[in-house]
N, C-alpha and C. Protein backbone atom coordinates (compact mmCIF):
# COMPACT_ATOMS: atom_id res chain seq x y z
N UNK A 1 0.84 -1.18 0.00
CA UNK A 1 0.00 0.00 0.00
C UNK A 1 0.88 1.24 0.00
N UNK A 2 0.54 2.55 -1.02
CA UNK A 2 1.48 3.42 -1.09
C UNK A 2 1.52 4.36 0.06
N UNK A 3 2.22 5.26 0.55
CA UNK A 3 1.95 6.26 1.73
C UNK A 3 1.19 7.68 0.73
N UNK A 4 0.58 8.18 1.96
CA UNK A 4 0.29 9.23 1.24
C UNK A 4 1.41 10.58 1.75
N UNK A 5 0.71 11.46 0.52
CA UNK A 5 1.66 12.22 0.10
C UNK A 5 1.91 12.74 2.09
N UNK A 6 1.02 12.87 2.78
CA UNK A 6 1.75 13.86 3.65
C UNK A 6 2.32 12.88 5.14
N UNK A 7 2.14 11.32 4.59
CA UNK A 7 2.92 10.15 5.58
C UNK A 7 4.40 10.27 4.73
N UNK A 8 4.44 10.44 3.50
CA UNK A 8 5.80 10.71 2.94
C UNK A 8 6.38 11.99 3.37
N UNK A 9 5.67 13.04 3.59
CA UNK A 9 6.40 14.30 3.83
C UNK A 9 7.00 14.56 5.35
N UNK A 10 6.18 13.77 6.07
CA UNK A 10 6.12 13.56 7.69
C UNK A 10 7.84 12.47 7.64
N UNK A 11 7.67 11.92 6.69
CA UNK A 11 8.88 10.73 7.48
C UNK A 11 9.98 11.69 6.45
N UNK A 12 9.97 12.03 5.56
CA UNK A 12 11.11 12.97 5.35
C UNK A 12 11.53 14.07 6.05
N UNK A 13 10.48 14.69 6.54
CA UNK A 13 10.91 15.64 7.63
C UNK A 13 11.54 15.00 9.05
N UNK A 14 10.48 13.65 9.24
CA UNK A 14 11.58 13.01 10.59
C UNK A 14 13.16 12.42 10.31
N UNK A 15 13.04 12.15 9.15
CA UNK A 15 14.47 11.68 9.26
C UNK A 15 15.53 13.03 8.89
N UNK A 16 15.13 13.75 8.84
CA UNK A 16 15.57 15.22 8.89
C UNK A 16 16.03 15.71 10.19
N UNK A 17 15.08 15.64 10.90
CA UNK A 17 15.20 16.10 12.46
C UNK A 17 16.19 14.86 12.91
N UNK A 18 15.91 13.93 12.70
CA UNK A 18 16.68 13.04 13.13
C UNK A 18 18.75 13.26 12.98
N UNK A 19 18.76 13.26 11.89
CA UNK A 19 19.76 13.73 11.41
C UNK A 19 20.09 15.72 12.15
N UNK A 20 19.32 15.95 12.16
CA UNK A 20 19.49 17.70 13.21
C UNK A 20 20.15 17.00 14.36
N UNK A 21 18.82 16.35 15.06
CA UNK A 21 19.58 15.88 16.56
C UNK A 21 20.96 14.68 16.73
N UNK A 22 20.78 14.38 15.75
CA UNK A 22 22.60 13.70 15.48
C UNK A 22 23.46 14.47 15.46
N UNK A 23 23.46 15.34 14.74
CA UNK A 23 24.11 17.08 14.19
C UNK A 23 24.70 17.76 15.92
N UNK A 24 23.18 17.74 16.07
CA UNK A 24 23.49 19.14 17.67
C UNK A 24 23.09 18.66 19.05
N UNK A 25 22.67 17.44 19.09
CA UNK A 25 22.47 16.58 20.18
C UNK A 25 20.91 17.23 21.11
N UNK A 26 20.59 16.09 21.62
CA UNK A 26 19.44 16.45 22.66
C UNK A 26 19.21 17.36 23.95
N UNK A 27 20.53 17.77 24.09
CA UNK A 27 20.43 18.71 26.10
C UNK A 27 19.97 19.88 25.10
N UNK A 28 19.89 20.67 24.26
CA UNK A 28 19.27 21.92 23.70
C UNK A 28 18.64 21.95 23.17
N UNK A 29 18.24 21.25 22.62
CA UNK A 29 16.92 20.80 21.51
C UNK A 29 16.34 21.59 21.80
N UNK A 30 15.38 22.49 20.78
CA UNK A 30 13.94 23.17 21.01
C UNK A 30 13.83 23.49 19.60
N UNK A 31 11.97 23.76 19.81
CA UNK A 31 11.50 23.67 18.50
C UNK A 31 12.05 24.73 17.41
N UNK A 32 11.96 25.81 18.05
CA UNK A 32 13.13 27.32 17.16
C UNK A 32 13.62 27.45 16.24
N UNK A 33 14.71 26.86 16.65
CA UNK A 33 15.37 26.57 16.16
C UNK A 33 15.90 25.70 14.71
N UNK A 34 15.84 24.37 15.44
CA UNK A 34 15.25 23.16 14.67
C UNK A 34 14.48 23.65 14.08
N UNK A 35 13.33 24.21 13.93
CA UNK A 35 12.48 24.63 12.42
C UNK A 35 13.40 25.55 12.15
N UNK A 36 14.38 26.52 12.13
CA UNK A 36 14.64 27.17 11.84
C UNK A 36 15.86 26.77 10.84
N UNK A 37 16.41 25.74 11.32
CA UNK A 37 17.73 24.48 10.59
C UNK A 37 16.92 23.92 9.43
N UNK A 38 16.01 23.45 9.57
CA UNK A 38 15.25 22.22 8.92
C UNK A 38 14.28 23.53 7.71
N UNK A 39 14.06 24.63 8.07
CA UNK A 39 13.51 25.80 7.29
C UNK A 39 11.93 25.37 6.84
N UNK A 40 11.81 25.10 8.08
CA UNK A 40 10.26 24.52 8.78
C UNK A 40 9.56 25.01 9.80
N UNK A 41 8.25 25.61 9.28
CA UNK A 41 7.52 26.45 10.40
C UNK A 41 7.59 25.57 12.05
N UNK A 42 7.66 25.88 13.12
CA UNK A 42 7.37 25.54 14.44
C UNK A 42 5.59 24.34 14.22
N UNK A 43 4.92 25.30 13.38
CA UNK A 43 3.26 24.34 13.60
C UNK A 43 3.22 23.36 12.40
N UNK A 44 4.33 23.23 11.73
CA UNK A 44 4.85 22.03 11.17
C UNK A 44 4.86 20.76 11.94
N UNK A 45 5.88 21.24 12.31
CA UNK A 45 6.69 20.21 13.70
C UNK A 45 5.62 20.04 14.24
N UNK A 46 4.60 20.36 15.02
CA UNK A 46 3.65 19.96 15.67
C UNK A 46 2.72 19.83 15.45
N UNK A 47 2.46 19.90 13.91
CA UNK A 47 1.56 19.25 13.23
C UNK A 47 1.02 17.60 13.06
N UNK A 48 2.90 17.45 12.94
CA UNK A 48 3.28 16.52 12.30
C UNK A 48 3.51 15.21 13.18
N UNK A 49 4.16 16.00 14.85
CA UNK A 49 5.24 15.31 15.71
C UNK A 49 3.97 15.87 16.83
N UNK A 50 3.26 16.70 17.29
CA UNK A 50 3.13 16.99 18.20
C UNK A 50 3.81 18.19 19.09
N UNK A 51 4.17 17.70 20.33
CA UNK A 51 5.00 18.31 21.56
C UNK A 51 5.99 18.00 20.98
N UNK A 52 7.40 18.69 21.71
CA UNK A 52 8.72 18.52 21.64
C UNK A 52 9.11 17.20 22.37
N UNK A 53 8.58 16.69 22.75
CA UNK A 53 8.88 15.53 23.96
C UNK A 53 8.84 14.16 22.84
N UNK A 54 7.27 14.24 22.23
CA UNK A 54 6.86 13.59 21.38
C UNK A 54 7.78 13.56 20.24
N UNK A 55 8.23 14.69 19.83
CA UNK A 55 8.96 14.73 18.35
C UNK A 55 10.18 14.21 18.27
N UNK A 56 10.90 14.32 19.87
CA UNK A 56 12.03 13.71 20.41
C UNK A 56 11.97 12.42 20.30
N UNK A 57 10.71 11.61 21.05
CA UNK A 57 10.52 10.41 21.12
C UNK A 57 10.29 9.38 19.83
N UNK A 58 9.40 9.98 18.72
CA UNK A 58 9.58 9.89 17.56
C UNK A 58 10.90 9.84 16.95
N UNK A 59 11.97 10.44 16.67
CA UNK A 59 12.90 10.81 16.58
C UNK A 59 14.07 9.55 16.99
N UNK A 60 13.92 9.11 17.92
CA UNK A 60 15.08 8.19 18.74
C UNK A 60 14.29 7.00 18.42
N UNK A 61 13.28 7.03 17.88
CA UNK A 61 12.65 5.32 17.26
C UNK A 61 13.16 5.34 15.92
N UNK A 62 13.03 6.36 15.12
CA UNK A 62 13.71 6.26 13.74
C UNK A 62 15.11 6.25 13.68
N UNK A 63 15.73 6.66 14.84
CA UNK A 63 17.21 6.52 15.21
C UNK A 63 17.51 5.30 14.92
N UNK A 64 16.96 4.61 15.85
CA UNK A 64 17.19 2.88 16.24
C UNK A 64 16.86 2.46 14.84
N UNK A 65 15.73 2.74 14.61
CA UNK A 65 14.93 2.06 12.99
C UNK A 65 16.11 2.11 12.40
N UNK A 66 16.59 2.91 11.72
CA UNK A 66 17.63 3.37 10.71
C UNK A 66 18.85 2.24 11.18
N UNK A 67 19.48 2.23 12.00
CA UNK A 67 20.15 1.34 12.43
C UNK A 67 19.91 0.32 12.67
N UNK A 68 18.55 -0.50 12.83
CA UNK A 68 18.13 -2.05 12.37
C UNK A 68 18.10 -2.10 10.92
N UNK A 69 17.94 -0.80 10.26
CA UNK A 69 18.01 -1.37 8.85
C UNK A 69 19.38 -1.33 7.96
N UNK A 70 20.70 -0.39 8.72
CA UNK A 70 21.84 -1.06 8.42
C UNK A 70 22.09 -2.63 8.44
N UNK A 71 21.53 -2.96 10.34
CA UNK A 71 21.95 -4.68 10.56
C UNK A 71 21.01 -5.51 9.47
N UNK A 72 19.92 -5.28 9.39
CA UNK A 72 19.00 -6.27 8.15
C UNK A 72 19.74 -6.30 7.12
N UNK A 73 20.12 -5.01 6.02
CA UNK A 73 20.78 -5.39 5.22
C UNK A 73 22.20 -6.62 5.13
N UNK A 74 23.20 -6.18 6.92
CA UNK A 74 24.26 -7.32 6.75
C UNK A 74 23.40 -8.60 6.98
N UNK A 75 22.35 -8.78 7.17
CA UNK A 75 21.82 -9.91 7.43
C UNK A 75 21.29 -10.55 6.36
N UNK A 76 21.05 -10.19 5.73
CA UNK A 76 20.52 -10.17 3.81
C UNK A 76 21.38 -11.00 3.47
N UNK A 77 22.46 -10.25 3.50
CA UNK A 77 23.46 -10.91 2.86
C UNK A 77 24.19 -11.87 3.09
N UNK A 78 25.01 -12.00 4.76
CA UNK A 78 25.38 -12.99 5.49
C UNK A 78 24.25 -13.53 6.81
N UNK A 79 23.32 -14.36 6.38
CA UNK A 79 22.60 -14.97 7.38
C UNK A 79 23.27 -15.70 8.66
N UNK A 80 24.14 -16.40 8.23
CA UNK A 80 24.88 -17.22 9.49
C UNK A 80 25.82 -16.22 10.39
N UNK A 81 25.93 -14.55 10.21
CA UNK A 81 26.80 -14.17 10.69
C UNK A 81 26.68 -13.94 12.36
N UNK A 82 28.01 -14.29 12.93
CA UNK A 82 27.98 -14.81 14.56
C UNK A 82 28.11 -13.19 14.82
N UNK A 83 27.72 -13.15 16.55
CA UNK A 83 28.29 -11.78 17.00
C UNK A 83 29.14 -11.49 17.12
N UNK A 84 30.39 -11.88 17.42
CA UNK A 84 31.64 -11.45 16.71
C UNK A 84 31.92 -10.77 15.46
N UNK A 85 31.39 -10.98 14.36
CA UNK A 85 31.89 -10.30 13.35
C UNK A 85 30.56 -9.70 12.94
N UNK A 86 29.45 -9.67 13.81
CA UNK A 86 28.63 -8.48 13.67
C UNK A 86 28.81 -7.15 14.51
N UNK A 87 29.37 -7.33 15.88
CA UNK A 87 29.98 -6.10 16.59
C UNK A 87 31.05 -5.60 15.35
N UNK A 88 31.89 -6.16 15.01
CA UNK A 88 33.39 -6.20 14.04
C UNK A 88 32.96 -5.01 12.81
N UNK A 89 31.72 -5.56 12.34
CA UNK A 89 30.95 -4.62 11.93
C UNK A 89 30.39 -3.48 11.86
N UNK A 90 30.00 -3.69 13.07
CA UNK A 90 29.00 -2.31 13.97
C UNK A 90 30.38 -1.37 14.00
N UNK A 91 31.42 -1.95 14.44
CA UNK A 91 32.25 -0.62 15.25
C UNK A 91 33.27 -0.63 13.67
N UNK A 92 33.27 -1.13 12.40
CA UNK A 92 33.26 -0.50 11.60
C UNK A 92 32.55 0.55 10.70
N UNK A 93 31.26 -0.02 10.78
CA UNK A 93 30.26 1.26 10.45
C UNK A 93 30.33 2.09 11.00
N UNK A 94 30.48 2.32 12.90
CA UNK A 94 30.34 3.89 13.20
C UNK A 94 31.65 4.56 12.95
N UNK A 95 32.81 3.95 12.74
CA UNK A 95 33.66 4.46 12.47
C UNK A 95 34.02 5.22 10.90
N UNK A 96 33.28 4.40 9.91
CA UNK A 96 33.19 4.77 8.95
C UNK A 96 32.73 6.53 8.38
N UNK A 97 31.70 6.87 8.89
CA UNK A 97 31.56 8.16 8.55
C UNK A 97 30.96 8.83 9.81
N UNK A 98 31.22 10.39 9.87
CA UNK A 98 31.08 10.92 11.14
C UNK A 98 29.16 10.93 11.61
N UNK A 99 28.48 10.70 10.35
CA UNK A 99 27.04 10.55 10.74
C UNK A 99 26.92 9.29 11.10
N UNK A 100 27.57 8.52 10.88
CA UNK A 100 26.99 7.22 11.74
C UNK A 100 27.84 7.19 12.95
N UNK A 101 28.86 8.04 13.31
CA UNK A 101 29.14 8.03 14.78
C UNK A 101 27.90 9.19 15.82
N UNK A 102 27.46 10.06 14.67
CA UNK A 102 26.86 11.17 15.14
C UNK A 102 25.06 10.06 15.70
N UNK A 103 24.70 9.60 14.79
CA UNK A 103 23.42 8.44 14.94
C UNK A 103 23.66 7.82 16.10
N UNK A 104 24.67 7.55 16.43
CA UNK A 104 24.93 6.19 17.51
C UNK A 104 25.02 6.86 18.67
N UNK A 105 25.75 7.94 19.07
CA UNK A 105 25.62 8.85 20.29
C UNK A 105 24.52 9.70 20.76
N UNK A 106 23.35 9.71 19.61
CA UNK A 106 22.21 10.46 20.19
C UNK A 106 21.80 9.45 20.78
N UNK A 107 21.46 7.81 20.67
CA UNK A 107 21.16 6.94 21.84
C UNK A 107 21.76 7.16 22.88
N UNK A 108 23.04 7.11 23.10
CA UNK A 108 23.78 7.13 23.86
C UNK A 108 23.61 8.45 24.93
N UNK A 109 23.00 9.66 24.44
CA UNK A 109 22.81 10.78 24.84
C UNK A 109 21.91 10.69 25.83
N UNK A 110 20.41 10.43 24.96
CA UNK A 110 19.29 9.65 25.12
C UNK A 110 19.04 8.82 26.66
N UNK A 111 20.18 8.12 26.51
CA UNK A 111 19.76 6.83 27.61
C UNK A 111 20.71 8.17 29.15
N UNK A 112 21.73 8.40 28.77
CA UNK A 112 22.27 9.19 29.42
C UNK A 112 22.09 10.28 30.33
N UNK A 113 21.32 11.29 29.42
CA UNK A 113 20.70 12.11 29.84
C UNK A 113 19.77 12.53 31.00
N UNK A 114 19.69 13.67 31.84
CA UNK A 114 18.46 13.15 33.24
C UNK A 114 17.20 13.53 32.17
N UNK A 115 15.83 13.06 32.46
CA UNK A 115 14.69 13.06 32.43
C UNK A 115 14.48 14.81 32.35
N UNK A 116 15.16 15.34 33.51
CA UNK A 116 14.69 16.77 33.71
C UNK A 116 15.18 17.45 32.33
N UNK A 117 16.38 17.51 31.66
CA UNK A 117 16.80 17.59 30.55
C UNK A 117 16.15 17.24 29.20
N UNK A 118 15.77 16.28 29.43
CA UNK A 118 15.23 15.62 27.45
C UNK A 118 13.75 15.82 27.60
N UNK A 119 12.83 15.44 28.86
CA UNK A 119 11.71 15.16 28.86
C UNK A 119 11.19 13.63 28.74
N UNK A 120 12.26 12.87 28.46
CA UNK A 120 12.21 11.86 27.85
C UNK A 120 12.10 10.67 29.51
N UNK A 121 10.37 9.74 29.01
CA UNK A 121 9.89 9.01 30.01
C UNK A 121 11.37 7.98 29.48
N UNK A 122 10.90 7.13 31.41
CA UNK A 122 12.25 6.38 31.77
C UNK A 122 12.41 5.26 30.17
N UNK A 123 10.95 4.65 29.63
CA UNK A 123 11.05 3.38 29.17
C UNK A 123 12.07 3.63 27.84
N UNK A 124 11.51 4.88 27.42
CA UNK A 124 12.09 5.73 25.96
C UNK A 124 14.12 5.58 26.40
N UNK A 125 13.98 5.54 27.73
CA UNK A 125 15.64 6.40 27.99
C UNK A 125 16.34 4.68 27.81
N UNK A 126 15.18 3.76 28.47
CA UNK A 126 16.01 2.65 28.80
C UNK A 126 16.18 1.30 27.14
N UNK A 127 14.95 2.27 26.07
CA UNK A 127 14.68 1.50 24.96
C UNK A 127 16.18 1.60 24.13
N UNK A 128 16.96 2.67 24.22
CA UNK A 128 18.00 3.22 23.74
C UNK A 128 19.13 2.06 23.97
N UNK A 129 19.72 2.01 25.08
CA UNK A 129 20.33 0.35 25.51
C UNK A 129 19.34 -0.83 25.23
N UNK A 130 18.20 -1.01 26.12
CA UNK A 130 17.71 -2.50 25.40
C UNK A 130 17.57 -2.70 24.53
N UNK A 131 16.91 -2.32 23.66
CA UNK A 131 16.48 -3.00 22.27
C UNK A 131 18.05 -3.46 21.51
N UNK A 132 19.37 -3.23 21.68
CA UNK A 132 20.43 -3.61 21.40
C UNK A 132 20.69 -4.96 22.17
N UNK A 133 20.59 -5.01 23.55
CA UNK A 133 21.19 -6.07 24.45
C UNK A 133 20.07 -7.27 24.58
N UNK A 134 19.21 -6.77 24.39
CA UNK A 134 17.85 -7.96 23.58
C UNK A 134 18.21 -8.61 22.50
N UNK A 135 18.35 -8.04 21.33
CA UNK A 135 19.23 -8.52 20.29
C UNK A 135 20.20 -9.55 20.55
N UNK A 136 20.97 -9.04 21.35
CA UNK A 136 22.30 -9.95 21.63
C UNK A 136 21.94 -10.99 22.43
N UNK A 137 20.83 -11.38 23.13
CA UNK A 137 20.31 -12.15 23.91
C UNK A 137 20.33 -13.30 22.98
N UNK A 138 19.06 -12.86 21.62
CA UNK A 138 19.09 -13.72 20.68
C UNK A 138 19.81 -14.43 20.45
N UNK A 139 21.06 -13.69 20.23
CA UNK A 139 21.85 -13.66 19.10
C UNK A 139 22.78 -15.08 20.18
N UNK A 140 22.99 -14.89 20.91
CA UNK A 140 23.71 -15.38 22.52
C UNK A 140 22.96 -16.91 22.49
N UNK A 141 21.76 -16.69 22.39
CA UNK A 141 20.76 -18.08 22.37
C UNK A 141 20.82 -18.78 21.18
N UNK A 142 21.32 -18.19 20.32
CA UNK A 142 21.28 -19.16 18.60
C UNK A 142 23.09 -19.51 18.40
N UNK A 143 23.86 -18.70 19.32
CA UNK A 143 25.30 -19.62 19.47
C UNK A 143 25.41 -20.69 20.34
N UNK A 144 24.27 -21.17 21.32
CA UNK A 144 24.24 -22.00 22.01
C UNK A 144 24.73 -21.91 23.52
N UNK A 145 24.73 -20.74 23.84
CA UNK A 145 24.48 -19.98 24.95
C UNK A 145 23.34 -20.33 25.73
N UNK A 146 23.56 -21.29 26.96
CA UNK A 146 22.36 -21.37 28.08
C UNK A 146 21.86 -20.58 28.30
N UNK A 147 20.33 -20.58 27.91
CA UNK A 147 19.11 -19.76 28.49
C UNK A 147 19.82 -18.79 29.72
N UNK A 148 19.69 -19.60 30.88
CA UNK A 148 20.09 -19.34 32.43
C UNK A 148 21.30 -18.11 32.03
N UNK A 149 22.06 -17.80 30.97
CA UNK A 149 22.99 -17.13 31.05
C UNK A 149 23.01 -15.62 29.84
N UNK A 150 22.35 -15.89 29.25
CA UNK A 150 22.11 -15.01 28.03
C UNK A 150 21.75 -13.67 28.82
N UNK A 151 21.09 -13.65 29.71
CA UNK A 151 20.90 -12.10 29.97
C UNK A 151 22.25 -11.51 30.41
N UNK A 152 22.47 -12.49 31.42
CA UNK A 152 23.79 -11.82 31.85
C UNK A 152 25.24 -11.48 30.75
N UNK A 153 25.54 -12.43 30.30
CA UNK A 153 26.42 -12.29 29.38
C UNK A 153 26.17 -11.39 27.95
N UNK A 154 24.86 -10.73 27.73
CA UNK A 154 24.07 -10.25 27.04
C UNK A 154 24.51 -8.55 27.72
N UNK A 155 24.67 -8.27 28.55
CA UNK A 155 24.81 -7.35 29.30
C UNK A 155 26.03 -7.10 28.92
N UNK A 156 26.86 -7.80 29.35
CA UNK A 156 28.39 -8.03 29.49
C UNK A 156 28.74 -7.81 28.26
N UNK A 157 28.71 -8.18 27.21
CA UNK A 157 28.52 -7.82 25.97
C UNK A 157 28.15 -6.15 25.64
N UNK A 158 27.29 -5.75 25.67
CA UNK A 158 26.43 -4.45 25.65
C UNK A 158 27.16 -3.65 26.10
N UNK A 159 27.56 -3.91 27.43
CA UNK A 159 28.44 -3.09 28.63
C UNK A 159 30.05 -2.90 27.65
N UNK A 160 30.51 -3.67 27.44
CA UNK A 160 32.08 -3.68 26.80
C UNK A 160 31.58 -2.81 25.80
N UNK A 161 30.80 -3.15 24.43
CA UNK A 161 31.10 -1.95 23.30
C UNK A 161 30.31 -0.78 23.64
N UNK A 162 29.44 -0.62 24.48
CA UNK A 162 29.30 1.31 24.85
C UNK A 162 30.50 1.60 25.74
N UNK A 163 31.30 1.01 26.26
CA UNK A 163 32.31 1.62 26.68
C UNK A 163 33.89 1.82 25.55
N UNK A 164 33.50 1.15 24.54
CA UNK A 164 34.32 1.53 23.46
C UNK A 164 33.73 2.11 22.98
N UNK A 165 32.30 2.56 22.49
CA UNK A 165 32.28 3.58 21.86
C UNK A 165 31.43 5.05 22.85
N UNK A 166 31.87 4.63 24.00
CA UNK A 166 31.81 6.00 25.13
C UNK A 166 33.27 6.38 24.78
N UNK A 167 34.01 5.70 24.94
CA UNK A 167 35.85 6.45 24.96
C UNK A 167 35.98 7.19 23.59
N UNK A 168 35.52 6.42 22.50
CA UNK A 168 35.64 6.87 20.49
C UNK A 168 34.73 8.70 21.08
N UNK A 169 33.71 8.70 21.48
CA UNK A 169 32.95 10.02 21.81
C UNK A 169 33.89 10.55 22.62
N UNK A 170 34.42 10.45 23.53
CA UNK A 170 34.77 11.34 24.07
C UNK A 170 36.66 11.51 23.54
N UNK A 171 37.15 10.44 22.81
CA UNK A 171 38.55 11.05 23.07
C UNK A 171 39.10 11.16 21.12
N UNK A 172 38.03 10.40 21.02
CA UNK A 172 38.06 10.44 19.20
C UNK A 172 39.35 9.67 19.06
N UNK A 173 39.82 9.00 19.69
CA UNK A 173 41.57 7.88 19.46
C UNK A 173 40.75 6.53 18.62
N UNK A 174 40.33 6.39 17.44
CA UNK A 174 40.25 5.37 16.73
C UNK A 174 41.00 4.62 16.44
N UNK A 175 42.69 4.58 16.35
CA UNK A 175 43.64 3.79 16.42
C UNK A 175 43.60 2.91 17.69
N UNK A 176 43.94 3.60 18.49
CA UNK A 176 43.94 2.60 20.03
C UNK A 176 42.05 1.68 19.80
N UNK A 177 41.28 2.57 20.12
CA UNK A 177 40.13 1.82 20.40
C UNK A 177 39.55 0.72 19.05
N UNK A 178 40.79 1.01 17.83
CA UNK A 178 40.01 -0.19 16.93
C UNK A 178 40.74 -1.71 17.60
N UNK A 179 42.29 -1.25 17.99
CA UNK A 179 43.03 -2.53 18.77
C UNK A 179 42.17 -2.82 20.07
N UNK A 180 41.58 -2.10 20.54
CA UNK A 180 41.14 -2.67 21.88
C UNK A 180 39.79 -2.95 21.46
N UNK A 181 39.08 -2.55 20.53
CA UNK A 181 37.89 -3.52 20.23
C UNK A 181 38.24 -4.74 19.57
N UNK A 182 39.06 -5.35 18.78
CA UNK A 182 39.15 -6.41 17.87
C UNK A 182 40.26 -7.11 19.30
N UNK A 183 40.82 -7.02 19.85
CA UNK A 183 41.17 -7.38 21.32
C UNK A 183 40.02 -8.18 22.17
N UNK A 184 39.25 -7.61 21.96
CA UNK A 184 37.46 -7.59 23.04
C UNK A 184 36.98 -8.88 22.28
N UNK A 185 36.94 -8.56 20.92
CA UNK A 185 36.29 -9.34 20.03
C UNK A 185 36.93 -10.86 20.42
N UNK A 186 38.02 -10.71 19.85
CA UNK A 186 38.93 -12.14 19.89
C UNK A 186 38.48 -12.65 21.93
N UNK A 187 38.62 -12.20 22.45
CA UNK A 187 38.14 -12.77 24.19
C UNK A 187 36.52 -13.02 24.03
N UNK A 188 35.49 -12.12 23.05
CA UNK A 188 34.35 -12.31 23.10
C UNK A 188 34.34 -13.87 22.55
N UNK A 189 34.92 -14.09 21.32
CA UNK A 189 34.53 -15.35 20.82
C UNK A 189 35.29 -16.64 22.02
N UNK A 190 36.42 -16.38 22.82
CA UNK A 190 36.29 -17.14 23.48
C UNK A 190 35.33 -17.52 24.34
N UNK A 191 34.93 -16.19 24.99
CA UNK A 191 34.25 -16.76 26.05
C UNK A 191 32.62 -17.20 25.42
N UNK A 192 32.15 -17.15 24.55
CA UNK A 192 30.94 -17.70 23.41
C UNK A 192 31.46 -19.02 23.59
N UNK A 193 32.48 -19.85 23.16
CA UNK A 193 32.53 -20.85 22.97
C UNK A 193 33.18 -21.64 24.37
N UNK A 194 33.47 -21.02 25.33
CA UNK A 194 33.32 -21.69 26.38
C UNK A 194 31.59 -21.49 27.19
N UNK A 195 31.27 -20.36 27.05
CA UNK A 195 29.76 -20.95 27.31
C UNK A 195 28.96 -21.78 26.86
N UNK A 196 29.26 -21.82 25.80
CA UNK A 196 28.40 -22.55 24.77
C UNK A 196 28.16 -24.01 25.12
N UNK A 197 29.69 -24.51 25.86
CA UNK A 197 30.03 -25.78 25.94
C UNK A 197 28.76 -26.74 26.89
């Protein structure tokens, strides 16, 4: 079924804003502005999005979206691929161009951020980390990873690459942190295949 013309104009303008708040991040956000970047009336935006809270929240779902539809595509192509060389991946893509490091830190912002700041309810702050470490749960359960252990090690997982790519945000050293992620990697697949056992 086709969209109509103004469900097409709505998701071009969100992935617009989206790309703004990648740009200039969430602690300043306001509508003003942002229409003023985007060269979009204010009763646009809230035409379209609502509140600022809402347009935010909108916003950090097409975040994530956009970035399940990087992983679908590697999945297209390599179905059997393990988490190992799908992180291997991931932290080549954000490294690859500065908008996909810019995409990956507005989650990061997101989950970060106090409530009093973004507006943003707890589930929205906490969807930013889970919906990733859920994934890996899967992903943890189809390498043969005990039930009983997948959350935890699912975590553990999650926990190691936002802290490689918390250090890439804050110190921008991509040399060191590509050795200490492919470091991580090589211990990740061990310890996969000693759980597994």
């Amino acid at each position: 079924m086709a969209r109509t013309p103004d469900l097409e104009r709505r998701q071009e303008l969100l992935d617009r804003i989206v790309t703004y708040l990648a740009e200039h991040g969430l602690a300043q956000a306001t509508l003003r502005p942002m229409a003023a970047a985007l060269d979009v009336s204010i009763n646009r935006l809230v035409h379209h999005f609502g509140s600022k809270d809402e347009l935010v929240t909108t916003a950090l779902a097409r975040a994530i979206e956009r970035q399940l539809e990087v992983e679908a595509a590697w999945m297209r192509r390599h179905p059997q691929m393990d988490l190992v060389e799908f992180y291997r991946r991931w932290w080549r893509w954000i490294n690859a161009a500065p908008a996909n490091l810019a995409l990956v830190r507005l989650n990061y912002e997101a989950a970060a951020l106090s409530p009093a700041v973004t507006g943003l309810a707890g589930e929205v702050r906490a969807d930013q980390i889970g919906v990733w470490r859920h994934d890996v749960e899967r992903r943890l359960l189809a390498e043969g990873v005990a039930a009983e252990r997948v959350e935890l090690e699912a975590s553990l997982v999650k926990a190691a690459f936002s802290g490689l790519v918390m250090d890439l945000l804050a110190t921008g050293d991509r040399r060191r942190l590509t050795r200490a992620c492919e470091a991580w990697l090589q211990r990740l697949a061990e310890q996969i295949a000693t759980a597994a056992r």
